[in-house]
N, C-alpha and C. Protein backbone atom coordinates (compact mmCIF):
# COMPACT_ATOMS: atom_id res chain seq x y z
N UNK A 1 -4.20 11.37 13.56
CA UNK A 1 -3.96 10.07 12.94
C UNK A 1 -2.54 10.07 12.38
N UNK A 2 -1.76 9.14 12.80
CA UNK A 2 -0.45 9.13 12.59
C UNK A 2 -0.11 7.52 11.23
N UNK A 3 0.49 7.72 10.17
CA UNK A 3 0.93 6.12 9.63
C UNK A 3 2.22 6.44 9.38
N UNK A 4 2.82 4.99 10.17
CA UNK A 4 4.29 4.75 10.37
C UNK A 4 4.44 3.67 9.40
N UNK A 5 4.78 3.88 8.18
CA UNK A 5 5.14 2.68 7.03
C UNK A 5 6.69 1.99 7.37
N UNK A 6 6.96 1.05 7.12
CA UNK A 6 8.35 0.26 7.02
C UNK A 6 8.68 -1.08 6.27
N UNK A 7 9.74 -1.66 6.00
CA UNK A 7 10.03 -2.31 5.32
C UNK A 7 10.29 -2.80 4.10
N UNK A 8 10.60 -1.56 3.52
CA UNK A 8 11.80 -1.36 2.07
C UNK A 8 12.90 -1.46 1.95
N UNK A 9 13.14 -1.48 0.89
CA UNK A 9 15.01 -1.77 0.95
C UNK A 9 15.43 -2.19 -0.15
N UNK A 10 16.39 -3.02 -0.71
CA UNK A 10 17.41 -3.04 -1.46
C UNK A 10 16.90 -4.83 -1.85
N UNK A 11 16.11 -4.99 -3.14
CA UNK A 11 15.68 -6.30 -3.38
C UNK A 11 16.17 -6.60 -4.93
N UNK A 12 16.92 -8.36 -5.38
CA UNK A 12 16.98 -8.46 -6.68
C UNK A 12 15.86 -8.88 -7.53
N UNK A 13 15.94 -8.42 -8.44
CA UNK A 13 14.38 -8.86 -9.34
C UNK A 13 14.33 -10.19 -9.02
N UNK A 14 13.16 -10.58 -8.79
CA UNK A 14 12.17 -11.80 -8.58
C UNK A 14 12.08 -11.99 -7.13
N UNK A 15 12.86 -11.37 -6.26
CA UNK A 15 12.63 -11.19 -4.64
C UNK A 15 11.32 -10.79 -4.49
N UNK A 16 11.32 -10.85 -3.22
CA UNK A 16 10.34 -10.14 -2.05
C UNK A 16 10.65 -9.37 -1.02
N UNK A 17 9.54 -8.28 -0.84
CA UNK A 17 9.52 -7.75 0.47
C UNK A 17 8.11 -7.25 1.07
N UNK A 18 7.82 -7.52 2.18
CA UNK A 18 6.71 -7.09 2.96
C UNK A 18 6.79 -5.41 3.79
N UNK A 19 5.76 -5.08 3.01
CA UNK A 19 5.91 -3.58 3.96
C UNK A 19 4.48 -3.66 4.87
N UNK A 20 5.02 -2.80 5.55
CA UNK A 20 3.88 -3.02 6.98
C UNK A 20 3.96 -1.32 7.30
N UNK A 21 2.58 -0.76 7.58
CA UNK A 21 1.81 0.80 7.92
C UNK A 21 1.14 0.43 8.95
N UNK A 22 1.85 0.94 10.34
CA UNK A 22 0.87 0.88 11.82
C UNK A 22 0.18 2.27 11.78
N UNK A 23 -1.09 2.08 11.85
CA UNK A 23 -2.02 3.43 11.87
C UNK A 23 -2.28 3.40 13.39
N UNK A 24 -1.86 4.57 13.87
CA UNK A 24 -2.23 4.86 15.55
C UNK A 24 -3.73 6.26 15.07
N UNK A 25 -4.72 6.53 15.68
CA UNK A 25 -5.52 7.67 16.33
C UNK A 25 -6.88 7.49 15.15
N UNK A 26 -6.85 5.75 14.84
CA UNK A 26 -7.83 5.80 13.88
C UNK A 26 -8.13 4.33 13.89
N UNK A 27 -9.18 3.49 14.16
CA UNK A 27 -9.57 2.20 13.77
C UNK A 27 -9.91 1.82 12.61
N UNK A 28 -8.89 0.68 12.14
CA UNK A 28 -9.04 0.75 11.03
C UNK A 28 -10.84 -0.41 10.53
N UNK A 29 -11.18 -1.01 11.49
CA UNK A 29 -12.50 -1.73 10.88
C UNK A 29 -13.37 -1.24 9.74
N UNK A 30 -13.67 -0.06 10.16
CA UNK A 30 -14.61 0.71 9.39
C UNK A 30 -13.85 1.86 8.08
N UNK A 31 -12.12 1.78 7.71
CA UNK A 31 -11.82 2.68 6.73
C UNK A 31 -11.03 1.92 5.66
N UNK A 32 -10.78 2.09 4.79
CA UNK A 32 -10.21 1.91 3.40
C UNK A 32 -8.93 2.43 3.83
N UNK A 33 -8.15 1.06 3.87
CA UNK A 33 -6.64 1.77 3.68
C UNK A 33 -6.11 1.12 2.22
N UNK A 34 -4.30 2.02 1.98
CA UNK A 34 -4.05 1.74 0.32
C UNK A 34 -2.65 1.64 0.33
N UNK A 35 -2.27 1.20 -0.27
CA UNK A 35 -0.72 1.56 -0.77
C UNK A 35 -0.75 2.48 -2.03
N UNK A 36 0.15 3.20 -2.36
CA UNK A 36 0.49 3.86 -3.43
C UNK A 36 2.13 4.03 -3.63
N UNK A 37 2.30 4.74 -4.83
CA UNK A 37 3.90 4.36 -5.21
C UNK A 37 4.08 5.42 -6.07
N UNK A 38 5.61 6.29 -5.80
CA UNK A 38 5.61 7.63 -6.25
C UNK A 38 7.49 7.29 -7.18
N UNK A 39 7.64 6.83 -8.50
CA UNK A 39 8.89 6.21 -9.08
C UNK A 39 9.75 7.81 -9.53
N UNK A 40 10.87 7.50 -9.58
CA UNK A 40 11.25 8.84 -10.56
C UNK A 40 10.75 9.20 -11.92
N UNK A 41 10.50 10.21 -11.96
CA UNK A 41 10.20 10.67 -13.40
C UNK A 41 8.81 10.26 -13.38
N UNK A 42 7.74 9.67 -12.54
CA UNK A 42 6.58 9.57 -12.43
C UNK A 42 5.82 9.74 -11.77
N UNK A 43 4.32 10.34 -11.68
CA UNK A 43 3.47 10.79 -10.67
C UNK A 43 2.91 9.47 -10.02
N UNK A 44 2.29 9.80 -9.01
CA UNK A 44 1.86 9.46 -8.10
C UNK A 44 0.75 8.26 -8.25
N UNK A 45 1.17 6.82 -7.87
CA UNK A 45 0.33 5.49 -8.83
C UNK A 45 -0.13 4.46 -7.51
N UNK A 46 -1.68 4.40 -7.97
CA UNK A 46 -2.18 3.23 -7.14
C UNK A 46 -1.55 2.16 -7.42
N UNK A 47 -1.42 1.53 -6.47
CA UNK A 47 -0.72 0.00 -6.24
C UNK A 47 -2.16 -1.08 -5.61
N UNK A 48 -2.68 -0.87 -4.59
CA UNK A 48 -3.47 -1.84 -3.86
C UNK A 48 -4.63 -1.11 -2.80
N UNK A 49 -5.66 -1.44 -2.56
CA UNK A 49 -6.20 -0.96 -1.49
C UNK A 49 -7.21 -2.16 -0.87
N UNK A 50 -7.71 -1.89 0.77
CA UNK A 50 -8.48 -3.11 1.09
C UNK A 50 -9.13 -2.20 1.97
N UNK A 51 -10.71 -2.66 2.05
CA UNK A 51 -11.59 -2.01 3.04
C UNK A 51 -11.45 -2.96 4.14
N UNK A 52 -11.79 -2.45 5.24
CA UNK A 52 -11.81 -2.89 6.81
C UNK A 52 -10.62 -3.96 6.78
N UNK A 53 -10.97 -5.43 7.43
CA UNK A 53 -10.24 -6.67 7.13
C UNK A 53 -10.82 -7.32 5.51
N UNK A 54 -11.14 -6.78 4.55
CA UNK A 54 -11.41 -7.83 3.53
C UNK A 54 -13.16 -7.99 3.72
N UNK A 55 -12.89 -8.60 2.53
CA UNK A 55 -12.75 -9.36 1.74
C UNK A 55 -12.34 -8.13 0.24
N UNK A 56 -12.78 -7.24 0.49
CA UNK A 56 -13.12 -6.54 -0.71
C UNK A 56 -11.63 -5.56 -0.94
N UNK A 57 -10.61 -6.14 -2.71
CA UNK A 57 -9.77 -5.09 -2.76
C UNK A 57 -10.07 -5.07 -3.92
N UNK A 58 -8.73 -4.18 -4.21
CA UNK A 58 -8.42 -3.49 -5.47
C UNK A 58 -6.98 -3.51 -5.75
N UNK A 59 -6.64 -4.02 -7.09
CA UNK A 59 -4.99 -3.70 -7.33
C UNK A 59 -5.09 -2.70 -8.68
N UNK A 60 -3.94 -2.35 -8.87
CA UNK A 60 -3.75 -2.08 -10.22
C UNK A 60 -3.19 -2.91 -10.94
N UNK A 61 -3.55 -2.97 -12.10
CA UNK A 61 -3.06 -4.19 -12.85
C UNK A 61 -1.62 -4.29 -13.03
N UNK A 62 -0.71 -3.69 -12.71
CA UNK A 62 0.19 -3.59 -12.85
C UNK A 62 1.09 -4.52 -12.00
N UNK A 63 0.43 -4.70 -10.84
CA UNK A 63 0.98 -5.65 -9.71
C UNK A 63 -0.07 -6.67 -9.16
N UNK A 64 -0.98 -6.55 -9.95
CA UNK A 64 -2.49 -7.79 -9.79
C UNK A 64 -1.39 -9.47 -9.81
N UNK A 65 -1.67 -10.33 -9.21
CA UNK A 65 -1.43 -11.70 -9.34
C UNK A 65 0.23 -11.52 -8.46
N UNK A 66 0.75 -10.43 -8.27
CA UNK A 66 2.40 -10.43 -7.60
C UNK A 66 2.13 -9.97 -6.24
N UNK A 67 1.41 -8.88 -6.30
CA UNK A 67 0.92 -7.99 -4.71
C UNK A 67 -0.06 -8.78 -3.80
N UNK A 68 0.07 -8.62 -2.61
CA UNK A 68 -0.98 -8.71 -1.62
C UNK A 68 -1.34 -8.10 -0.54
N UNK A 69 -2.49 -7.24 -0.47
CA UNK A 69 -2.73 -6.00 0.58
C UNK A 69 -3.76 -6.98 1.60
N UNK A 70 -2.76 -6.91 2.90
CA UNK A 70 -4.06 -7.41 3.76
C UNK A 70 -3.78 -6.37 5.08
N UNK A 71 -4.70 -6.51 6.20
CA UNK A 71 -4.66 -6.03 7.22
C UNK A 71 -4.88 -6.76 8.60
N UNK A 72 -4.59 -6.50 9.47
CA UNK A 72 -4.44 -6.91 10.80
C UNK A 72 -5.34 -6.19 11.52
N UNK A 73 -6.75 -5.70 11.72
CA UNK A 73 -7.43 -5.07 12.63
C UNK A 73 -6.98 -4.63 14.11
N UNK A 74 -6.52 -5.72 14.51
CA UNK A 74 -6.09 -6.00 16.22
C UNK A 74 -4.99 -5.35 15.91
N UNK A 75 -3.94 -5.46 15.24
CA UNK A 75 -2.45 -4.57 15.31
C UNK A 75 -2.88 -3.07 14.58
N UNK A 76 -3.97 -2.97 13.54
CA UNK A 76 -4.22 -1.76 13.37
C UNK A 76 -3.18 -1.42 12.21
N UNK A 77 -2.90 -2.41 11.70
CA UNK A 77 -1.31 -2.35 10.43
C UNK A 77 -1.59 -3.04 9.00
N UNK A 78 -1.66 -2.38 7.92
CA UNK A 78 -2.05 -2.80 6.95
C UNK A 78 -0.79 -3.27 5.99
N UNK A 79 -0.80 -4.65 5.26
CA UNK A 79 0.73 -5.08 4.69
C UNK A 79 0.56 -4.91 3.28
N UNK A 80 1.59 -5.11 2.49
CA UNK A 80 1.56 -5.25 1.42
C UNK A 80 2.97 -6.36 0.94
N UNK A 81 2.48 -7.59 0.96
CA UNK A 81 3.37 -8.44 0.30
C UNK A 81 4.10 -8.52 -0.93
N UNK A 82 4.66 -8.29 -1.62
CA UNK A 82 5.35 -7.96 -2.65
C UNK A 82 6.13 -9.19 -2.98
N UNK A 83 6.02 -10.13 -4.34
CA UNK A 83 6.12 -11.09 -4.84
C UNK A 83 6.81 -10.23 -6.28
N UNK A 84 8.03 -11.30 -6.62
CA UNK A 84 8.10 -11.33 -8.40
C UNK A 84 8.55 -10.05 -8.52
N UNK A 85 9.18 -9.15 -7.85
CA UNK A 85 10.03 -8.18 -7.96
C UNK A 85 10.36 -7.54 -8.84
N UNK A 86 9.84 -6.65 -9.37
CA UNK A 86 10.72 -5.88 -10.87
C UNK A 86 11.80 -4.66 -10.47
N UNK A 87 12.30 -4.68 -11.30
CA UNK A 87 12.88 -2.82 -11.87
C UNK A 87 11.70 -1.67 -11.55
N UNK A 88 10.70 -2.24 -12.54
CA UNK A 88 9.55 -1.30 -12.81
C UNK A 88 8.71 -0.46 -10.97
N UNK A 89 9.20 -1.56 -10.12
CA UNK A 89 8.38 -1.63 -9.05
C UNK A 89 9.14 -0.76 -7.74
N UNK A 90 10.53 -0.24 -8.79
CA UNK A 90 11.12 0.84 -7.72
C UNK A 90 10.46 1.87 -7.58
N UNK A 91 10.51 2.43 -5.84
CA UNK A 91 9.73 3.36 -6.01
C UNK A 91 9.62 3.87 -4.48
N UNK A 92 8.95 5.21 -4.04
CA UNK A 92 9.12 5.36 -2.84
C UNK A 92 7.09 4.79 -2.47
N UNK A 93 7.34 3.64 -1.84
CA UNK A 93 5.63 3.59 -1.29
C UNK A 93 5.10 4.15 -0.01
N UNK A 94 4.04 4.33 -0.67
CA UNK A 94 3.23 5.29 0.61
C UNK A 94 1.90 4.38 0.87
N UNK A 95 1.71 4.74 2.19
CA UNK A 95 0.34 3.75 2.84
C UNK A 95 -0.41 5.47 3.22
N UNK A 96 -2.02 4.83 2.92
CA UNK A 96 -2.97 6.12 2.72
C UNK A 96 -4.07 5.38 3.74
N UNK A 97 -4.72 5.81 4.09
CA UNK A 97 -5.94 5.95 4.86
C UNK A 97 -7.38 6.70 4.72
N UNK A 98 -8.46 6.42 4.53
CA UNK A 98 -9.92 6.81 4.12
C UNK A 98 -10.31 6.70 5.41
N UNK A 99 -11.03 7.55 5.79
CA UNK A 99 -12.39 7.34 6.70
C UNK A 99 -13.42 6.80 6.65
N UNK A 100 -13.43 6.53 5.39
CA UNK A 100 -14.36 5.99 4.96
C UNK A 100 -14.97 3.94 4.15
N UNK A 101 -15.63 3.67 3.94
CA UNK A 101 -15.72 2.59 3.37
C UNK A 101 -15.96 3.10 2.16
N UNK A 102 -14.52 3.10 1.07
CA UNK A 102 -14.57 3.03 -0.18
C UNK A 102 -15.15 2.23 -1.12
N UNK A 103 -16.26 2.51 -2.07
CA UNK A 103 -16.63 2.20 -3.44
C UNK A 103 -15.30 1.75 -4.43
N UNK A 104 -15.99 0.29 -4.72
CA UNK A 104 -14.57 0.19 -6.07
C UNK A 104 -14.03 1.45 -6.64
N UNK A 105 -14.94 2.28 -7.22
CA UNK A 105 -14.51 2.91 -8.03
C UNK A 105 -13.58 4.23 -7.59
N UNK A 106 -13.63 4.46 -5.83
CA UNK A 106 -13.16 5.23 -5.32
C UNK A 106 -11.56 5.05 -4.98
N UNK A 107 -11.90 3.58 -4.60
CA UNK A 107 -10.64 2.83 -4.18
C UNK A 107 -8.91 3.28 -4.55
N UNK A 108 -8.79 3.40 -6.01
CA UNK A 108 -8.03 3.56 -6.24
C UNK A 108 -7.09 5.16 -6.71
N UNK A 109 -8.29 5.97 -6.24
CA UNK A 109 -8.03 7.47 -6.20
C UNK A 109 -7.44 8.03 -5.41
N UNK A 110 -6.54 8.85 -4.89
CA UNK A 110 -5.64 9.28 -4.37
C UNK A 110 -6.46 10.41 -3.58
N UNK A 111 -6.98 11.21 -3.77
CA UNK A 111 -7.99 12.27 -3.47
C UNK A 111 -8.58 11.58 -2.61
N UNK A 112 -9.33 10.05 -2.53
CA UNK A 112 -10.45 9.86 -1.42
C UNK A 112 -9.88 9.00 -0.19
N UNK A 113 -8.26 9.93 -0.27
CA UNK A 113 -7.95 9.21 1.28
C UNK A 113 -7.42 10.73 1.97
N UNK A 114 -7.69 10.31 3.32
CA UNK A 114 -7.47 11.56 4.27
C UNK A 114 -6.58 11.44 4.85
N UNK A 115 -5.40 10.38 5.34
CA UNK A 115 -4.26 10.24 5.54
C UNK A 115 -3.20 9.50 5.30
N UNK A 116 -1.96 10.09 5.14
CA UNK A 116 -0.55 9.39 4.36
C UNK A 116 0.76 9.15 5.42
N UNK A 117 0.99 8.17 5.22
CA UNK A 117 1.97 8.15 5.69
C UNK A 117 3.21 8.47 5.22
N UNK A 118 4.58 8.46 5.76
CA UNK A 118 6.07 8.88 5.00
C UNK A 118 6.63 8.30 3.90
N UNK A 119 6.18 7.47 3.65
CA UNK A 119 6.84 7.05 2.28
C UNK A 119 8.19 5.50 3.05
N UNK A 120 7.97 4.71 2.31
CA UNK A 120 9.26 3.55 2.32
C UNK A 120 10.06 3.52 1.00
N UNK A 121 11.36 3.30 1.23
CA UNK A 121 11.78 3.06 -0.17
C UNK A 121 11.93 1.67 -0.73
N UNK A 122 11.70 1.48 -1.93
CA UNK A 122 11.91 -0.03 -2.22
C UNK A 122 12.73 0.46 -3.65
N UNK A 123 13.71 -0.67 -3.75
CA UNK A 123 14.92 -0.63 -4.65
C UNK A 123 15.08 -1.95 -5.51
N UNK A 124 14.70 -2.12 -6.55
CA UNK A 124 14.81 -3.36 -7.51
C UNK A 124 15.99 -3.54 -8.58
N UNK A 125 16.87 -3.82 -8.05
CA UNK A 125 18.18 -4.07 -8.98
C UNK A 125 18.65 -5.29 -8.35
N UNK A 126 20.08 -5.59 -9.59
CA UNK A 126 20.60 -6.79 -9.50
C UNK A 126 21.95 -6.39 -9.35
């Protein structure tokens, strides 16, 4: 199982950017995929996750009402829309993968995914 994340870069606060994770050697219908976000000087932080196509996610409150994690089944690529741009929201993001159909409460744990992709960078200055 391979995830190819992209679409970070260099955004001013209150911008946007869409990142997109093509998962090849795994269908995603049946697994819990996630974003996560690794800042300097800080460990390793849930951002969003969505089982199969939806209906059912999870954010962290931190980016609840700005973020949007959806997925594409047929392309096999899970997005994360990014609204309202901070400072706070620099960071290198990573797209994760479960085998599984995650429990809320699993959702946002780092431990109950079995694959990661490389990391994107996203940059929030003015």
């Amino acid at each position: 199982v391979q995830l190819q994340a992209s679409g970070g870069g260099l955004v001013h606060p209150g911008g946007s950017l869409r990142l997109s994770c093509v998962v090849t050697g795994r269908p995603l219908r049946s697994s819990t995929m996630a974003w996560f976000r690794l800042a300097p000087g800080k460990g390793r932080q849930f951002v969003a996750a969505i089982r199969g196509s939806g209906p059912n996610r999870k954010y962290a409150g931190s980016v609840n009402y700005r973020f949007t994690i959806s997925s594409d089944i047929a392309k096999n690529t899970v997005y994360l829309q990014m609204n309202s741009l901070k400072a706070d929201d620099t960071a290198v993001y990573y797209c994760a993968v479960s085998d599984r159909s995650l429990i809320n409460s699993q959702m946002g744990v780092d431990d109950s995914y079995d694959y990661w992709g490389q990391g994107t960078v996203v940059t929030v200055s003015s």
